[in-house]
Protein backbone atom coordinates (compact mmCIF):
# COMPACT_ATOMS: atom_id res chain seq x y z
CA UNK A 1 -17.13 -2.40 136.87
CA UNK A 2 -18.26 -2.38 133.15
CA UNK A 3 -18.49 -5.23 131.58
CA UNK A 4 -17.42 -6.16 128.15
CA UNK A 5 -17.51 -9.22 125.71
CA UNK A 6 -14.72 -9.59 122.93
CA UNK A 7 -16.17 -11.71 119.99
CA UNK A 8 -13.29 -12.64 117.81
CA UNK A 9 -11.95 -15.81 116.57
CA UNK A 10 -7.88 -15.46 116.25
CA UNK A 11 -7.13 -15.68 120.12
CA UNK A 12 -3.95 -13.80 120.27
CA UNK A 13 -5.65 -10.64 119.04
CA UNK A 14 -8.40 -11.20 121.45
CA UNK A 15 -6.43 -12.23 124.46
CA UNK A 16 -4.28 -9.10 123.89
CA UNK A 17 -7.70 -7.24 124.11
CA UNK A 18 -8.67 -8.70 126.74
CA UNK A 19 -5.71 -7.66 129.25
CA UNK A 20 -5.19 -4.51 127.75
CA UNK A 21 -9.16 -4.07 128.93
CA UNK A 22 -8.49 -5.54 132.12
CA UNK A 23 -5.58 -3.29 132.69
CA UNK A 24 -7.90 -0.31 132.64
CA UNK A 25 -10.81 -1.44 134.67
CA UNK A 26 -12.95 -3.37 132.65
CA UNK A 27 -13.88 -6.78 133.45
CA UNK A 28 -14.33 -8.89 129.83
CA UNK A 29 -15.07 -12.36 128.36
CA UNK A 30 -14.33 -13.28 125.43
CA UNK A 31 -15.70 -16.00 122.92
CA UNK A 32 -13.62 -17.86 120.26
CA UNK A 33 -16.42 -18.33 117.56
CA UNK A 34 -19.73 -16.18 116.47
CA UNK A 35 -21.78 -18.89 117.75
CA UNK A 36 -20.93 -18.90 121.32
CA UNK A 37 -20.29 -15.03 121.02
CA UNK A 38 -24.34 -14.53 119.90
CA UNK A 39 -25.15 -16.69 122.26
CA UNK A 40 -23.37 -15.11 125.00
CA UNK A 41 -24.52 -11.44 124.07
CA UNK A 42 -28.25 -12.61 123.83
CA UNK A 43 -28.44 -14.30 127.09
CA UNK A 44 -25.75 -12.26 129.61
CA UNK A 45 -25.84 -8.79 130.52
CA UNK A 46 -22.86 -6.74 129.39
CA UNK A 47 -22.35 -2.96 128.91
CA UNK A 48 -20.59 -3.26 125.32
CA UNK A 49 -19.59 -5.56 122.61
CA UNK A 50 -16.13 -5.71 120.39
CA UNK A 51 -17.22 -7.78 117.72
CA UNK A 52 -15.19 -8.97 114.49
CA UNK A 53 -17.08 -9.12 111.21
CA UNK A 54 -14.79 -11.84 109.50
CA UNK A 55 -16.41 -15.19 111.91
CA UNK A 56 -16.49 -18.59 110.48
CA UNK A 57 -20.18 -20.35 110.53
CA UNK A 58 -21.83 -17.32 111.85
CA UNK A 59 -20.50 -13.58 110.61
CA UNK A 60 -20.23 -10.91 112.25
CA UNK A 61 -23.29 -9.34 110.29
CA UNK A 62 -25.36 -11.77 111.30
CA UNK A 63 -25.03 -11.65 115.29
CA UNK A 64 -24.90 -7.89 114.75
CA UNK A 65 -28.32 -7.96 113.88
CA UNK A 66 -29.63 -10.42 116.14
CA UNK A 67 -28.40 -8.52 118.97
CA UNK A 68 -29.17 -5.28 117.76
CA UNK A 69 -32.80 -6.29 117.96
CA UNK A 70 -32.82 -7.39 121.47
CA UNK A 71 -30.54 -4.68 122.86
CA UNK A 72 -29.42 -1.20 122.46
CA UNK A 73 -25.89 -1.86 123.94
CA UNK A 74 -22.53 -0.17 122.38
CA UNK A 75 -21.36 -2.31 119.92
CA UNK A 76 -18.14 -2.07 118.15
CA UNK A 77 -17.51 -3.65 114.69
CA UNK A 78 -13.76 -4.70 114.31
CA UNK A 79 -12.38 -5.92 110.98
CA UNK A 80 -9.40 -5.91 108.91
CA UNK A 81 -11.36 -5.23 105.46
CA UNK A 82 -10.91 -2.00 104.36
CA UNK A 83 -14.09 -1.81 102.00
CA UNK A 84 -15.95 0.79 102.95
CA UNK A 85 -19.12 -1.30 102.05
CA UNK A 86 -18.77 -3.09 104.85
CA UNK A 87 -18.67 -0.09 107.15
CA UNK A 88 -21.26 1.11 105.97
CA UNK A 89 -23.43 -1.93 106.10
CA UNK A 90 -22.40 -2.82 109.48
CA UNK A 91 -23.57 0.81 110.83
CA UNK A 92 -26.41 0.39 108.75
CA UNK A 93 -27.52 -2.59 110.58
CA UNK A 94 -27.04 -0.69 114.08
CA UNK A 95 -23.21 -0.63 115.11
CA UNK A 96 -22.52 2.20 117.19
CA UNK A 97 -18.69 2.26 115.67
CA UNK A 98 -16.25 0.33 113.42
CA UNK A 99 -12.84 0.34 113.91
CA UNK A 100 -10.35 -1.42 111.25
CA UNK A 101 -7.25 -3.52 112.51
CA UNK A 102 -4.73 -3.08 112.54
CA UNK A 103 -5.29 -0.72 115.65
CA UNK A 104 -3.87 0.57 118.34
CA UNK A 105 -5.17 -0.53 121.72
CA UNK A 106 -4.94 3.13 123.25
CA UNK A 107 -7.45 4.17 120.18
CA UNK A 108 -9.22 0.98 121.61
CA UNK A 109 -9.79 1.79 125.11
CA UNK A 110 -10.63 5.70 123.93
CA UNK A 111 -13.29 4.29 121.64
CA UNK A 112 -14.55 2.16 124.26
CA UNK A 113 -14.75 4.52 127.03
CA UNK A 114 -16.22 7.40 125.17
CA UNK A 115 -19.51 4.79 124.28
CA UNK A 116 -19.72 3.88 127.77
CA UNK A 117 -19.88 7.34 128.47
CA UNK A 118 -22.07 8.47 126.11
CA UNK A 119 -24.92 5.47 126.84
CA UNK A 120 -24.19 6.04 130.65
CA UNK A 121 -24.99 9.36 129.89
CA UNK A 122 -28.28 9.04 128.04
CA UNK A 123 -29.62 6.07 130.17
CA UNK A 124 -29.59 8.62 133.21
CA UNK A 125 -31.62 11.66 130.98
CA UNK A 126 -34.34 8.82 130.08
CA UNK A 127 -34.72 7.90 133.62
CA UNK A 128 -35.24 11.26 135.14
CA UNK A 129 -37.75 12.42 132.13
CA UNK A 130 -41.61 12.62 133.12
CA UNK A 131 -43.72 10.45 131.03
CA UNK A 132 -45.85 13.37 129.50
CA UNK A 133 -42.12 14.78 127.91
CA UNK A 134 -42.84 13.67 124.09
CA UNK A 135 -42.50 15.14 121.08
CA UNK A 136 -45.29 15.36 118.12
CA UNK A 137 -44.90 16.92 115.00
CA UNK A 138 -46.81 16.35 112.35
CA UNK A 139 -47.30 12.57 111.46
CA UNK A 140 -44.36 11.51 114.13
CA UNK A 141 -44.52 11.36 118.22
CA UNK A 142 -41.23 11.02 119.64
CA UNK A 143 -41.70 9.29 123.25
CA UNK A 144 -38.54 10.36 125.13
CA UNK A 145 -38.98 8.50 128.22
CA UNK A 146 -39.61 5.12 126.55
CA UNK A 147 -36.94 6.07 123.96
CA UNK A 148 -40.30 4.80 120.76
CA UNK A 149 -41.18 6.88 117.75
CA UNK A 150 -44.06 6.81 116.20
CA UNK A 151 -45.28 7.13 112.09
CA UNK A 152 -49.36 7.89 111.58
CA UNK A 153 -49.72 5.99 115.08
CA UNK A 154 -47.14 2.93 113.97
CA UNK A 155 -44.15 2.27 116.07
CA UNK A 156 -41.26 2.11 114.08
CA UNK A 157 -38.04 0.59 115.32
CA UNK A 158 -35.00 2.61 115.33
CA UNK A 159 -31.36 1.78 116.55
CA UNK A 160 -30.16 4.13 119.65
CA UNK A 161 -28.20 6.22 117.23
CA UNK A 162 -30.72 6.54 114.54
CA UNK A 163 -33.56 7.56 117.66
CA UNK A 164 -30.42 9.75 118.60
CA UNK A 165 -29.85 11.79 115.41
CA UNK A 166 -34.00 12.01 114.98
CA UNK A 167 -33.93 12.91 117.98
CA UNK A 168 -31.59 15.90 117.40
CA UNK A 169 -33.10 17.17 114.45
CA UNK A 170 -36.88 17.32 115.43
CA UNK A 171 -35.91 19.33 118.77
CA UNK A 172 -34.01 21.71 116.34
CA UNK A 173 -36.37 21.99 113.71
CA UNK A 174 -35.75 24.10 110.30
CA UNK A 175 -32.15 24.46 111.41
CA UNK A 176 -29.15 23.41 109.50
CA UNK A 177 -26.67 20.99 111.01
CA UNK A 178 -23.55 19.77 108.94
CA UNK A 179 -22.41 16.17 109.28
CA UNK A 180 -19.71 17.73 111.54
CA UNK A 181 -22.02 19.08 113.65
CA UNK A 182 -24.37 16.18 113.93
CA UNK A 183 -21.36 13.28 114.30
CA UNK A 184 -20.14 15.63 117.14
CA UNK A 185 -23.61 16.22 118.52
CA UNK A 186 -24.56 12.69 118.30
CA UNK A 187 -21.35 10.57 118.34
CA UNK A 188 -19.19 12.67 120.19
CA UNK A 189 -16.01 11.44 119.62
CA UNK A 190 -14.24 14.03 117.49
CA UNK A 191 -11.61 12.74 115.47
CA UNK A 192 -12.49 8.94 116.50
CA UNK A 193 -14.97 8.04 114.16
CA UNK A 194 -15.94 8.49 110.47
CA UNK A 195 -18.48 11.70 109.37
CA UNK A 196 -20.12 8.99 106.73
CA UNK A 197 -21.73 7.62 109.53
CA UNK A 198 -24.00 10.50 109.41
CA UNK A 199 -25.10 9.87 105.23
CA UNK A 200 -25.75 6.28 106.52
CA UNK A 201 -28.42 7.05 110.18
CA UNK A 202 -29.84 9.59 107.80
CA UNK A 203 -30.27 7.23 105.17
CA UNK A 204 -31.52 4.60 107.28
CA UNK A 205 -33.83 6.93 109.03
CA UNK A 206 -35.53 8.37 105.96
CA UNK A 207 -36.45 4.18 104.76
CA UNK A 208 -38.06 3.96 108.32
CA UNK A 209 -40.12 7.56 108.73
CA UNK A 210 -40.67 8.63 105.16
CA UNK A 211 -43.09 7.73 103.15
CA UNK A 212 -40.99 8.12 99.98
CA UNK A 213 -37.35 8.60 101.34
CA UNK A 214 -36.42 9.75 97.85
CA UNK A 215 -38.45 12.87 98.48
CA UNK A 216 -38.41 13.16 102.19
CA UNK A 217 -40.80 14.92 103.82
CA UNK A 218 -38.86 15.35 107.58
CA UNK A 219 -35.77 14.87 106.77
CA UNK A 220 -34.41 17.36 104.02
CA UNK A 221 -30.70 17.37 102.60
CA UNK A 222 -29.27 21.29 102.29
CA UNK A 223 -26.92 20.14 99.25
CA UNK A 224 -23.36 21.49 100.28
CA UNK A 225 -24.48 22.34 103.85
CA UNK A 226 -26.41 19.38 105.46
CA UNK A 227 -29.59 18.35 107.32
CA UNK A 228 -32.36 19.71 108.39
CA UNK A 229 -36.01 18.32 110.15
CA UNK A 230 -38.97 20.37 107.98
CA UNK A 231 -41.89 21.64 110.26
């Protein structure tokens, strides 16, 4: 049974989330405030995270990335702003998905099982790759088993979507992928999610791989058609 933690402060939203999880298999906790909820995530084990931006004391930005750099679990921003600046910052700082109330709880459940999925899914590849399987091109070495990449011999930290999406492109090398083709590819969830997640891993990746990100060596933007890794 998976298990889930619901951080969000109004309870009747959360306790509605909570059965409505329950009801389809998932075992969940939830935590009334973002300082119990960060504390909580950081010390338990679970398999994905609901969190709400909008927390008194301690925001939702701010656990985000604490528990972004300890784990690479889902994690799924929740929030009833409909700025898209805070979308974007929140899968900027590693969120997997955003969702914006108010929602429906099927679109809930379909969000949350199509992450478990997907993580489930690439857990299993890294554990059956040999150690030797890597990647190197050029200045960057791609270790698939340990899931690290590599700049000039540096280990740079990457979220599991951006290691994902570079993933992606350096096996495909000099092709051409549209956002459409690289938020299926990568996210997989159709019509679930939001293409400018794409603009923002590629964004993200460039500040961590390139030298100069506003001439990008690796990464190179086909204007009106997409992406594409350089040899």
């Amino acid at each position: 049974m998976k298990h889930i933690l619901i951080i969000e402060d109004d309870t009747v939203i959360a306790e509605v989330e909570k059965d409505y999880l329950e009801a389809n298999g998932y075992a969940v906790e939830v935590a009334h405030s973002g300082e119990v909820g960060l504390q909580k995530a950081l010390a338990e084990d679970y398999d994905l995270i609901i969190l709400d931006l909008m927390l008194p004391v301690v925001d939702g930005f701010a656990i985000l990335r604490e528990v972004r750099a300890a784990k690479n679990i889902p994690i799924l921003l929740v929030s009833a702003k409909k700025e898209d600046v805070d979308k974007i910052r929140g899968l900027g700082l590693g969120a997997d998905d955003h969702i914006s109330k108010p929602f429906s709880l099927g679109e809930l459940v379909a969000r949350v099982k199509a992450h478990l999925a997907r993580y489930d899914r690439l857990v299993s590849e890294a554990a059956q790759r040999a150690p030797k399987d890597e990647l190197r091109i050029r200045g960057i070495r791609i270790d698939k088993l340990a899931r690290k990449v590599y700049v000039n011999g540096g280990e740079v930290p990457l979220t599991s979507k951006e290691y994902e999406l570079l993933l992606f492109l350096a096996m495909h090398p000099n092709w051409v992928f549209s956002k459409n083709e690289l938020f299926e590819k990568i996210w997989g969830l159709d019509s679930l999610g939001d293409i400018a997640t794409v603009t923002v891993h590629i964004s993200k990746l460039r500040e961590k791989i390139e030298s100069d990100p506003s001439k990008p060596q690796y990464i190179e933007t086909v204007w009106g058609v997409g992406y594409r890794f350089q040899l």
